[in-house]
PDB file of N, CA and C in Angstrom:
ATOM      1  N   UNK A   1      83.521  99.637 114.157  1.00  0.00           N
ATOM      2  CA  UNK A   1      84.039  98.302 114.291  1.00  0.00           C
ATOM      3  C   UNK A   1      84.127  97.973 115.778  1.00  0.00           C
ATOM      4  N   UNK A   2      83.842  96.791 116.021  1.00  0.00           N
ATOM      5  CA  UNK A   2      83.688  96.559 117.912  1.00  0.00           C
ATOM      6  C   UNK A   2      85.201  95.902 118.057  1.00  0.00           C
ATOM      7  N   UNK A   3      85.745  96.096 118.511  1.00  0.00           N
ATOM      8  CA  UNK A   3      86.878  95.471 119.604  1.00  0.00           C
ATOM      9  C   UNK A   3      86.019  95.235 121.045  1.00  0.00           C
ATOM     10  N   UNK A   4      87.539  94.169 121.519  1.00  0.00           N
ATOM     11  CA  UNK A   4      87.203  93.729 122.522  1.00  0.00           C
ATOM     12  C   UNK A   4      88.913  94.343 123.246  1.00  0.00           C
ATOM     13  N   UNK A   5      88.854  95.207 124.307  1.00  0.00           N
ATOM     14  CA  UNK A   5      89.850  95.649 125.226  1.00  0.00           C
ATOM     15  C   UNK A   5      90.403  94.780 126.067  1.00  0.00           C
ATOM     16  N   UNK A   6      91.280  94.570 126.423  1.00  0.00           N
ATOM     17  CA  UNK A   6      91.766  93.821 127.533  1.00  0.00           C
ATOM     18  C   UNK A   6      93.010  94.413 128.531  1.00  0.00           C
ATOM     19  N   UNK A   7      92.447  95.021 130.043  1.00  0.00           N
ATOM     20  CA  UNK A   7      93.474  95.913 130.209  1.00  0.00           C
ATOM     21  C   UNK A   7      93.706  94.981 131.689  1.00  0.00           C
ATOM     22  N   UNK A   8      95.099  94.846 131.607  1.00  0.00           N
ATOM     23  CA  UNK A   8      95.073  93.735 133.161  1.00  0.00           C
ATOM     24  C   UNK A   8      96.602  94.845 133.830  1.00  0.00           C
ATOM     25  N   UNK A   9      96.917  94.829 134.979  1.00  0.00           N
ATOM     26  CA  UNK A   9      97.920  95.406 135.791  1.00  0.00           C
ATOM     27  C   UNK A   9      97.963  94.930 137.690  1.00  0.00           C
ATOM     28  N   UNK A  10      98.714  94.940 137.859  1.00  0.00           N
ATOM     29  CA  UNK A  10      99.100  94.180 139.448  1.00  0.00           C
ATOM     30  C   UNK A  10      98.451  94.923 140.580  1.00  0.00           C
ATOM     31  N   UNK A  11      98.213  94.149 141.874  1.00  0.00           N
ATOM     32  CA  UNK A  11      97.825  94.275 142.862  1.00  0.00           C
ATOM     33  C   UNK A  11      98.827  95.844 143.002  1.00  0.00           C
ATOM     34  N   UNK A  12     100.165  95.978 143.019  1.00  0.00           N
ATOM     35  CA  UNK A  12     100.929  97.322 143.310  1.00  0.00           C
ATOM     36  C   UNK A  12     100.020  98.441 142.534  1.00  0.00           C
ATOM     37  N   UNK A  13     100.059  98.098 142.134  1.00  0.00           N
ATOM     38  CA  UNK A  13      99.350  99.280 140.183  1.00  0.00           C
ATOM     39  C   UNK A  13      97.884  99.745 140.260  1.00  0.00           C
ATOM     40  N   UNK A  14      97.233  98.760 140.706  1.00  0.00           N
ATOM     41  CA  UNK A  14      95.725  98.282 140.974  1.00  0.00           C
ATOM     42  C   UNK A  14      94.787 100.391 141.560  1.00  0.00           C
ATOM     43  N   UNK A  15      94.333 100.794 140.448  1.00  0.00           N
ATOM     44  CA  UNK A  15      94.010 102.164 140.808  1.00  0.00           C
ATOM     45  C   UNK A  15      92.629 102.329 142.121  1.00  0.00           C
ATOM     46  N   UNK A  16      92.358 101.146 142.476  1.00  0.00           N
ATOM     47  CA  UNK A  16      91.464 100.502 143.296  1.00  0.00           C
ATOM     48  C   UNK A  16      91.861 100.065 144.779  1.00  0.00           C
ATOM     49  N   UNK A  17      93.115  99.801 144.448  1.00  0.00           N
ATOM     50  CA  UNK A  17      94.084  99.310 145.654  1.00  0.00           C
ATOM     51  C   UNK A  17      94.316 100.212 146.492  1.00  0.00           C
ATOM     52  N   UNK A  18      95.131  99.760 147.743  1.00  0.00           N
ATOM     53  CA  UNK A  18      95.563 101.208 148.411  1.00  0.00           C
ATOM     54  C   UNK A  18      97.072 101.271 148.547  1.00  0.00           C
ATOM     55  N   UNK A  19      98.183 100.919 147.408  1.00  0.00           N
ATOM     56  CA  UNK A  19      99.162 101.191 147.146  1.00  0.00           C
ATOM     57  C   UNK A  19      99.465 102.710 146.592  1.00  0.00           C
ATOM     58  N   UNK A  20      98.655 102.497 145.705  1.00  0.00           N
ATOM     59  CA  UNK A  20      98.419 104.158 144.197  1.00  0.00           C
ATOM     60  C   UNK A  20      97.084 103.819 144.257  1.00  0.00           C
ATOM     61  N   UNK A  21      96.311 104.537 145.111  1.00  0.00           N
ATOM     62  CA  UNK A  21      94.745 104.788 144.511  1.00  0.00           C
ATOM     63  C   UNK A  21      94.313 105.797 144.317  1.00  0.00           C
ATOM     64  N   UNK A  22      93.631 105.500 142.922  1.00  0.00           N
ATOM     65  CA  UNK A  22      92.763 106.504 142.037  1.00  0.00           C
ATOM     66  C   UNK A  22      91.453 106.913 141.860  1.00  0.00           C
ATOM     67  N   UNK A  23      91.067 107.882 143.231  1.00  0.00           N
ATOM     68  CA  UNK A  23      89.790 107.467 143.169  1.00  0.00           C
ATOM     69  C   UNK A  23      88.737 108.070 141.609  1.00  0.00           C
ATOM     70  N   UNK A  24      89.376 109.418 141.033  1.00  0.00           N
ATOM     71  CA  UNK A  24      89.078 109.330 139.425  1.00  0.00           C
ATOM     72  C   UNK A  24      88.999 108.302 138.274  1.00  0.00           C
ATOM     73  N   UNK A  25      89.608 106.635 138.667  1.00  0.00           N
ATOM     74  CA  UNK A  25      90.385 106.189 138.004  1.00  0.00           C
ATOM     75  C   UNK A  25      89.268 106.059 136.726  1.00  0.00           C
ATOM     76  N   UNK A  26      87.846 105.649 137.152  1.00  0.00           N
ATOM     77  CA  UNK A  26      86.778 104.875 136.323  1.00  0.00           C
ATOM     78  C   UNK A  26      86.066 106.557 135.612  1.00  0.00           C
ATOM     79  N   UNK A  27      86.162 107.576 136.467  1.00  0.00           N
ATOM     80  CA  UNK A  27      85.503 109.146 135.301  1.00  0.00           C
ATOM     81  C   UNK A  27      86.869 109.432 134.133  1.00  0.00           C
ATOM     82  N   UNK A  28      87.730 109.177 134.979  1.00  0.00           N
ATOM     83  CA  UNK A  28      89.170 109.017 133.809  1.00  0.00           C
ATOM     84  C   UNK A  28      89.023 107.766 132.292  1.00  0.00           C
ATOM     85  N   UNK A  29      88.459 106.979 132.882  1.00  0.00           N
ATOM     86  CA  UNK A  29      88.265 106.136 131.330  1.00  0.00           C
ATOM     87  C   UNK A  29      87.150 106.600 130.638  1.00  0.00           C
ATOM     88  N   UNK A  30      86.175 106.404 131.368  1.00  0.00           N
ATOM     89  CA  UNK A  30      84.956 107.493 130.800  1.00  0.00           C
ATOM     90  C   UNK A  30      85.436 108.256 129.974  1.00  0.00           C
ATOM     91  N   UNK A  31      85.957 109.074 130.705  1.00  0.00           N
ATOM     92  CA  UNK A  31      85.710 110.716 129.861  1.00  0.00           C
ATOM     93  C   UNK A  31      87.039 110.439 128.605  1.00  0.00           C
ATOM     94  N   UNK A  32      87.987 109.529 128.853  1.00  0.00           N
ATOM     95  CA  UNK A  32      89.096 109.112 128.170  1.00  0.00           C
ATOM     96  C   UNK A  32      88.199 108.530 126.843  1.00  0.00           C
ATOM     97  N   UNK A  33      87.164 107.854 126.817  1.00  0.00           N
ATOM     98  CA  UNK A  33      86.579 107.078 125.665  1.00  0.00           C
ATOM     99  C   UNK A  33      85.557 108.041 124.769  1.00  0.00           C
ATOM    100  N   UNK A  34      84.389 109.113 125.861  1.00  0.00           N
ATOM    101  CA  UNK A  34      83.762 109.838 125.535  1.00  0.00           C
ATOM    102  C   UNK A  34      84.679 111.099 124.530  1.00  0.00           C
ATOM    103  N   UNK A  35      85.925 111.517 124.793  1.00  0.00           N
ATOM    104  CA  UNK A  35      86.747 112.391 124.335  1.00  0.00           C
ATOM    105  C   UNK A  35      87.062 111.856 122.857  1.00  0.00           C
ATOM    106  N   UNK A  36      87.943 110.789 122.947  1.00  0.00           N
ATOM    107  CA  UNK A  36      88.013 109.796 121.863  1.00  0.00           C
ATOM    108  C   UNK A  36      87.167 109.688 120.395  1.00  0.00           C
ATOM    109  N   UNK A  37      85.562 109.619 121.205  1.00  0.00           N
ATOM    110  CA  UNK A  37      84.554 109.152 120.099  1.00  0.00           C
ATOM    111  C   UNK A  37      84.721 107.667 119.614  1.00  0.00           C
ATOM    112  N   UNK A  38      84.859 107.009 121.100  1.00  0.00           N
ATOM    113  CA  UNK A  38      85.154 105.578 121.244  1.00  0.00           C
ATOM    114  C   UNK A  38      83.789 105.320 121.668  1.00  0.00           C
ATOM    115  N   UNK A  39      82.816 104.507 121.627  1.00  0.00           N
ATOM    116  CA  UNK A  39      81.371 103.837 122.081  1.00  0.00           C
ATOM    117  C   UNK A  39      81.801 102.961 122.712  1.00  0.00           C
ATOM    118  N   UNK A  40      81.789 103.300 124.446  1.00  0.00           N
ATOM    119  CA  UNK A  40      81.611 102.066 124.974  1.00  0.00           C
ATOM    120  C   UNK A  40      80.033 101.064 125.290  1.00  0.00           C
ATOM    121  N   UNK A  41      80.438  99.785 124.566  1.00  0.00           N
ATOM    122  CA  UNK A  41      79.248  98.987 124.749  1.00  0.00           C
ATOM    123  C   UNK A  41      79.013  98.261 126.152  1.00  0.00           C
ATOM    124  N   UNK A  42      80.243  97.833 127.026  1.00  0.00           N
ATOM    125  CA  UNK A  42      80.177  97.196 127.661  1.00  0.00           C
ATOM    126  C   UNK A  42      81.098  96.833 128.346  1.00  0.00           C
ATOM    127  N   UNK A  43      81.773  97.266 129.933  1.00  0.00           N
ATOM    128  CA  UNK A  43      82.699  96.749 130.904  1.00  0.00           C
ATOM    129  C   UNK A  43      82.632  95.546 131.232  1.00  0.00           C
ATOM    130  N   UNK A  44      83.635  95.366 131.991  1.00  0.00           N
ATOM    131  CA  UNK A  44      83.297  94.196 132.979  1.00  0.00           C
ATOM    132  C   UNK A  44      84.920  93.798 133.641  1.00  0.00           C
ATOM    133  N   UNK A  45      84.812  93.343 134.720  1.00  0.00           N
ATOM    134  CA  UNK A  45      86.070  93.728 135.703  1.00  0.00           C
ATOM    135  C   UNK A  45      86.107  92.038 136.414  1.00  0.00           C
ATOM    136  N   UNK A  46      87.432  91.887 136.664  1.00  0.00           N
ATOM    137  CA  UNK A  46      87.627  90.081 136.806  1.00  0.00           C
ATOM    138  C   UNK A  46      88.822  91.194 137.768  1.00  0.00           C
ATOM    139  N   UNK A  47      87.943  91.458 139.234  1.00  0.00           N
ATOM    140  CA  UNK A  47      88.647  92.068 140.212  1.00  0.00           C
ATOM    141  C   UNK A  47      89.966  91.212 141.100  1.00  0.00           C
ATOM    142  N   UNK A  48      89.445  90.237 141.113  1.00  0.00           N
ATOM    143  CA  UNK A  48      90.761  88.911 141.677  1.00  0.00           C
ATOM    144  C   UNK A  48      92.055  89.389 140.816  1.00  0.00           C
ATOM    145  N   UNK A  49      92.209  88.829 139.846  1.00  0.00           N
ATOM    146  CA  UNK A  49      92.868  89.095 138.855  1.00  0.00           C
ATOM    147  C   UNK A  49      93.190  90.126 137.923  1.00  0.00           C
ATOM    148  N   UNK A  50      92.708  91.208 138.631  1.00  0.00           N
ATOM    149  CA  UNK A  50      92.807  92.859 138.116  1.00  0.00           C
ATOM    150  C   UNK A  50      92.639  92.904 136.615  1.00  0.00           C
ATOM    151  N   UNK A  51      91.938  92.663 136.128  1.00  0.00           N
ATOM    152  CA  UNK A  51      91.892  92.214 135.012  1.00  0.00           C
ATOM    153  C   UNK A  51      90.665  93.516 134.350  1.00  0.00           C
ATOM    154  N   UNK A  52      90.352  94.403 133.215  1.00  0.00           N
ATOM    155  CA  UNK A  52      89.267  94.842 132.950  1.00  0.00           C
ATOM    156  C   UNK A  52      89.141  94.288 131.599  1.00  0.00           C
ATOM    157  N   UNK A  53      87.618  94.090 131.045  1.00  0.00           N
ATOM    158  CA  UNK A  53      87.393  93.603 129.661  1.00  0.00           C
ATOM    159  C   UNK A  53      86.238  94.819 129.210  1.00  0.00           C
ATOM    160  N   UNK A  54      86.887  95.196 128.250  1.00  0.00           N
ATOM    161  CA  UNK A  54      85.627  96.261 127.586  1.00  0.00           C
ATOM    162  C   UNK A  54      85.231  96.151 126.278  1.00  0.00           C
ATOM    163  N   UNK A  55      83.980  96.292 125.845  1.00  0.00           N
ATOM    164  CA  UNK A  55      83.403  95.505 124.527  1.00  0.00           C
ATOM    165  C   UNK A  55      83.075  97.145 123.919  1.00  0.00           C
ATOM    166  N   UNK A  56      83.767  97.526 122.817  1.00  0.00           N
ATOM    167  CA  UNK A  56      83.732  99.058 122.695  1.00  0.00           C
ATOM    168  C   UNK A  56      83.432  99.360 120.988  1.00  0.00           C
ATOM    169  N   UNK A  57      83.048 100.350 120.238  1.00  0.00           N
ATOM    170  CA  UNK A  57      82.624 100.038 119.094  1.00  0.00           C
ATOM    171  C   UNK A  57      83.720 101.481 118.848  1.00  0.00           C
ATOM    172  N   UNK A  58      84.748 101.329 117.866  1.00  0.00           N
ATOM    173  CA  UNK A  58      85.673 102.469 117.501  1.00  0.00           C
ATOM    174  C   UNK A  58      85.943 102.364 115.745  1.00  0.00           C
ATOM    175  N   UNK A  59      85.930 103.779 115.218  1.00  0.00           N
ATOM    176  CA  UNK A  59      86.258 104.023 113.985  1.00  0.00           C
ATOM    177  C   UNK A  59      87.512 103.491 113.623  1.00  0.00           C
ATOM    178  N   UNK A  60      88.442 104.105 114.298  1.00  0.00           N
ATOM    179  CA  UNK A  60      89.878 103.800 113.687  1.00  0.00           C
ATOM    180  C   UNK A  60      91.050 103.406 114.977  1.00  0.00           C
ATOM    181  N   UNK A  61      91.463 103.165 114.469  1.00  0.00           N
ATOM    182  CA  UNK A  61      93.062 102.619 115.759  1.00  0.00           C
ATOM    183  C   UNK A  61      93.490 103.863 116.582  1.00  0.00           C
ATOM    184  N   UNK A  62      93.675 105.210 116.046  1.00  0.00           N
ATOM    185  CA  UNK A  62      93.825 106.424 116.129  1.00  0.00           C
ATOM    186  C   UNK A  62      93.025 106.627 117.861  1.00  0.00           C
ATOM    187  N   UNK A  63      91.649 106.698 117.461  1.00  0.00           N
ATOM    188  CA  UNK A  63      90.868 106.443 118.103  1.00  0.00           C
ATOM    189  C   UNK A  63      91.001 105.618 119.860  1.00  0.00           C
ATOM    190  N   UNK A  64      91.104 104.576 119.488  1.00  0.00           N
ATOM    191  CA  UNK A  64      90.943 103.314 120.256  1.00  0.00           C
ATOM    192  C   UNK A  64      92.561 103.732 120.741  1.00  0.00           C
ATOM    193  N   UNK A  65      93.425 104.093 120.360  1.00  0.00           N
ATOM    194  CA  UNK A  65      94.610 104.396 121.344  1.00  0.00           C
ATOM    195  C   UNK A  65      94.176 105.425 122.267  1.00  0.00           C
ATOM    196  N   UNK A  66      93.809 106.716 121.590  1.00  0.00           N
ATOM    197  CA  UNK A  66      93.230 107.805 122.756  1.00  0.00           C
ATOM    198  C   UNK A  66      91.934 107.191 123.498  1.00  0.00           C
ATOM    199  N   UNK A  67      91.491 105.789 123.883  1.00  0.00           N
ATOM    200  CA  UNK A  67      90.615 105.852 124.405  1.00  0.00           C
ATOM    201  C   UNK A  67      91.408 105.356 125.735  1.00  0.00           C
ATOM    202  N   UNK A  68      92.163 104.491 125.319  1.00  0.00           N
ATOM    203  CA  UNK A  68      92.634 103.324 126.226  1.00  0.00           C
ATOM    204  C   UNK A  68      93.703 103.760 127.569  1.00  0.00           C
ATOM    205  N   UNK A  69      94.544 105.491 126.961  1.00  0.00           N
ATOM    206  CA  UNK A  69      95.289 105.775 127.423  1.00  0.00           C
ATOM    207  C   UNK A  69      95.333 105.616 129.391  1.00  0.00           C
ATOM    208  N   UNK A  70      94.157 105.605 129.866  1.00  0.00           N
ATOM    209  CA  UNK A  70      94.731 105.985 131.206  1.00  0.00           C
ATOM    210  C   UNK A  70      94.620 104.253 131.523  1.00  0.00           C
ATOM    211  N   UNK A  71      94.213 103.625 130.914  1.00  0.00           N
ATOM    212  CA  UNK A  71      94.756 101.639 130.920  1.00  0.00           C
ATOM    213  C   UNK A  71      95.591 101.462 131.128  1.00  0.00           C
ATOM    214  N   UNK A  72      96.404 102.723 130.010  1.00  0.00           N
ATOM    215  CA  UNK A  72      97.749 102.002 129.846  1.00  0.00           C
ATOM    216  C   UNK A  72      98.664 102.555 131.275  1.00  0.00           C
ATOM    217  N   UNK A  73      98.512 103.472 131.738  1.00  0.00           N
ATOM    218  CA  UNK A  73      99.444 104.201 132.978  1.00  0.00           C
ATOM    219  C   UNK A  73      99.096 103.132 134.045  1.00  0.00           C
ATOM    220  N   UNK A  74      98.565 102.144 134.184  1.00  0.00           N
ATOM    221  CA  UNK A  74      98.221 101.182 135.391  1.00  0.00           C
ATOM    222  C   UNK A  74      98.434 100.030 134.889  1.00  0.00           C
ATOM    223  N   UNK A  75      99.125  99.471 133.486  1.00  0.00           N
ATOM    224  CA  UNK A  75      99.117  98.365 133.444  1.00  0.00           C
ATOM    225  C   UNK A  75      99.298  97.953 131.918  1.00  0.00           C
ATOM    226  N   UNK A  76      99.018  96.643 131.211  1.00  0.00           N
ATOM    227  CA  UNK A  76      99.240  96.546 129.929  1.00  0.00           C
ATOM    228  C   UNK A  76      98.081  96.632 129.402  1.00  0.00           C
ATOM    229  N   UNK A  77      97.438  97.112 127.872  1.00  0.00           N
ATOM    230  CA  UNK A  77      96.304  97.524 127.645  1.00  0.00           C
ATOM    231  C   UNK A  77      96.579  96.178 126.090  1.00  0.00           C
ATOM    232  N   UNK A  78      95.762  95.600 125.473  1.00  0.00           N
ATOM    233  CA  UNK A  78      95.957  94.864 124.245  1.00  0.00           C
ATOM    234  C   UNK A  78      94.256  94.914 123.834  1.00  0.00           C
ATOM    235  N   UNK A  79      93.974  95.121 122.764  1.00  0.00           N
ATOM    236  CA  UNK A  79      92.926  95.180 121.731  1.00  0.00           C
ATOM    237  C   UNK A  79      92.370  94.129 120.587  1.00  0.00           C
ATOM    238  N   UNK A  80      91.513  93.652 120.339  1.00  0.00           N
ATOM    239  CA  UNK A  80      91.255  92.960 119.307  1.00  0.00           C
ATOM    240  C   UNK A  80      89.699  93.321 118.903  1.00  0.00           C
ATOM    241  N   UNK A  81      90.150  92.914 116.871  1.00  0.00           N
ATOM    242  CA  UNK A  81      88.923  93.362 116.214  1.00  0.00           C
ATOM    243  C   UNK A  81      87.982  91.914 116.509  1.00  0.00           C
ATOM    244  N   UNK A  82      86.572  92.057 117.035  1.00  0.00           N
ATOM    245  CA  UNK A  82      85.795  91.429 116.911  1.00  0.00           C
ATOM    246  C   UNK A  82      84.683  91.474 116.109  1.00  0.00           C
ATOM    247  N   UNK A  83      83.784  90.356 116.181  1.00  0.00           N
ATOM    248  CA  UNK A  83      82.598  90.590 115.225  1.00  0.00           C
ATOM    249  C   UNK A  83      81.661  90.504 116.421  1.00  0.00           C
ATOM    250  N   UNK A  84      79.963  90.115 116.104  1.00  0.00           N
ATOM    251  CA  UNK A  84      79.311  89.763 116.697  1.00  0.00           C
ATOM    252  C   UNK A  84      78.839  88.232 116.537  1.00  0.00           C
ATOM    253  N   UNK A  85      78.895  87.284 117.398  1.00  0.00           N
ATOM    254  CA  UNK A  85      77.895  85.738 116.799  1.00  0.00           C
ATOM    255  C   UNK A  85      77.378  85.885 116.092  1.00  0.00           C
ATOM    256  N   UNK A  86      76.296  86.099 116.547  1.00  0.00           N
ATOM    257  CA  UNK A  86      74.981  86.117 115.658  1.00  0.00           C
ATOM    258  C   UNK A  86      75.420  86.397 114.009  1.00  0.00           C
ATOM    259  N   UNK A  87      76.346  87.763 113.940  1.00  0.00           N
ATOM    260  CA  UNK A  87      76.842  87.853 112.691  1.00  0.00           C
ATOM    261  C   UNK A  87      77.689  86.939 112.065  1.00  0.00           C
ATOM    262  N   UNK A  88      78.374  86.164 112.579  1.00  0.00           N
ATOM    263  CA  UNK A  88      79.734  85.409 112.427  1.00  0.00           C
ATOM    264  C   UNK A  88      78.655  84.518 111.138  1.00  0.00           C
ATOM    265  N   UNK A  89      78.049  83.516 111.170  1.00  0.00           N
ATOM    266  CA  UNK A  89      77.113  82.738 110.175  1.00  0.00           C
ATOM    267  C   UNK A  89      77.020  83.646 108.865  1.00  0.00           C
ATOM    268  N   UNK A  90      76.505  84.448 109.130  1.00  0.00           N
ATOM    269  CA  UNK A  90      76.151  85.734 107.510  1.00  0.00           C
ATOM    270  C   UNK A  90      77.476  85.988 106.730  1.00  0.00           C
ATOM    271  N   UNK A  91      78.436  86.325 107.697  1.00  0.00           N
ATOM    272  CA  UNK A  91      79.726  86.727 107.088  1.00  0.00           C
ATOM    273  C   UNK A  91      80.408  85.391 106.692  1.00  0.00           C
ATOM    274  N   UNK A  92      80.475  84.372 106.989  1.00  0.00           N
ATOM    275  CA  UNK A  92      80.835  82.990 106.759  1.00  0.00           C
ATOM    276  C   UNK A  92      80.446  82.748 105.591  1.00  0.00           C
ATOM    277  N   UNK A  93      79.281  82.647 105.855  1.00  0.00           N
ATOM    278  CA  UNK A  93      78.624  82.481 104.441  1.00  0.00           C
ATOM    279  C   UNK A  93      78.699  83.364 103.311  1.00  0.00           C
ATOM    280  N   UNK A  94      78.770  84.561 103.600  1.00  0.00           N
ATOM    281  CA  UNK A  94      79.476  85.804 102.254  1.00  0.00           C
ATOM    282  C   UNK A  94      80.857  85.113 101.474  1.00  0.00           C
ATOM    283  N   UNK A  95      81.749  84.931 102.603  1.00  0.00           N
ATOM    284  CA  UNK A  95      83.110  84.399 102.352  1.00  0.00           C
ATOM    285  C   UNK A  95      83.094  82.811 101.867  1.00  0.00           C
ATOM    286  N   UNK A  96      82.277  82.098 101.667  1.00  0.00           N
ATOM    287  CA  UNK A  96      82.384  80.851 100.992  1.00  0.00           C
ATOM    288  C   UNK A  96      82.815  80.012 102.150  1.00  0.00           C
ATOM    289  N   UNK A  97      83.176  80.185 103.357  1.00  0.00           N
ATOM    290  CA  UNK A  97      83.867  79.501 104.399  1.00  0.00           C
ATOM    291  C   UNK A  97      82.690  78.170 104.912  1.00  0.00           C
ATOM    292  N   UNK A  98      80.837  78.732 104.585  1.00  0.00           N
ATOM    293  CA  UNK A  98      79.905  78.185 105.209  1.00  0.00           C
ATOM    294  C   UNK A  98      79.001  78.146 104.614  1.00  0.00           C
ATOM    295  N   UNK A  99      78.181  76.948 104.122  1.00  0.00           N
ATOM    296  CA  UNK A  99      77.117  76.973 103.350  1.00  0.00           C
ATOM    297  C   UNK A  99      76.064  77.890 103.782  1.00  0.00           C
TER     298      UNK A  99
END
């Protein structure tokens, strides 16, 4: 199932910053997701705003908590189940929602 990650935390927190910097911080999620048996599909970082977005494909919640963990030590981590577009029409239409 793909979620979409959303891990944001402050300029103080920022494992990038030079308050607390981590220079492991990015082999730490890695190996945090690879451990897991979390599939990451896809990062992406909104650095102004410390913000990370990760597009990740996970079995169970179980899972997707042990992936997220070193997110969470720098900041607030929140998750949601997504679909894909392209799919969104097919499944619409399964569900009666769309001709």
């Amino acid at each position: 199932m793909l979620f979409v990650i959303v891990a944001e935390h402050t300029a103080e927190d920022c494992p990038g910053g030079k308050v607390r910097p981590d220079k492991q911080f990015f082999a730490k999620v890695g190996e945090s997701m690879k451990k897991s048996g979390v599939k990451l599909v896809e990062g992406y970082l909104q650095a102004a705003g410390h913000i990370f977005f990760f597009v990740v494909d996970a079995s169970d919640n179980t899972s997707l908590g042990e992936a997220v963990e070193p997110l969470r030590y720098v900041g607030t981590v929140r998750y949601y189940p997504v679909m894909k577009f392209s799919e969104a029409f097919t499944w619409a239409k399964k569900e009666g929602i769309m001709e």
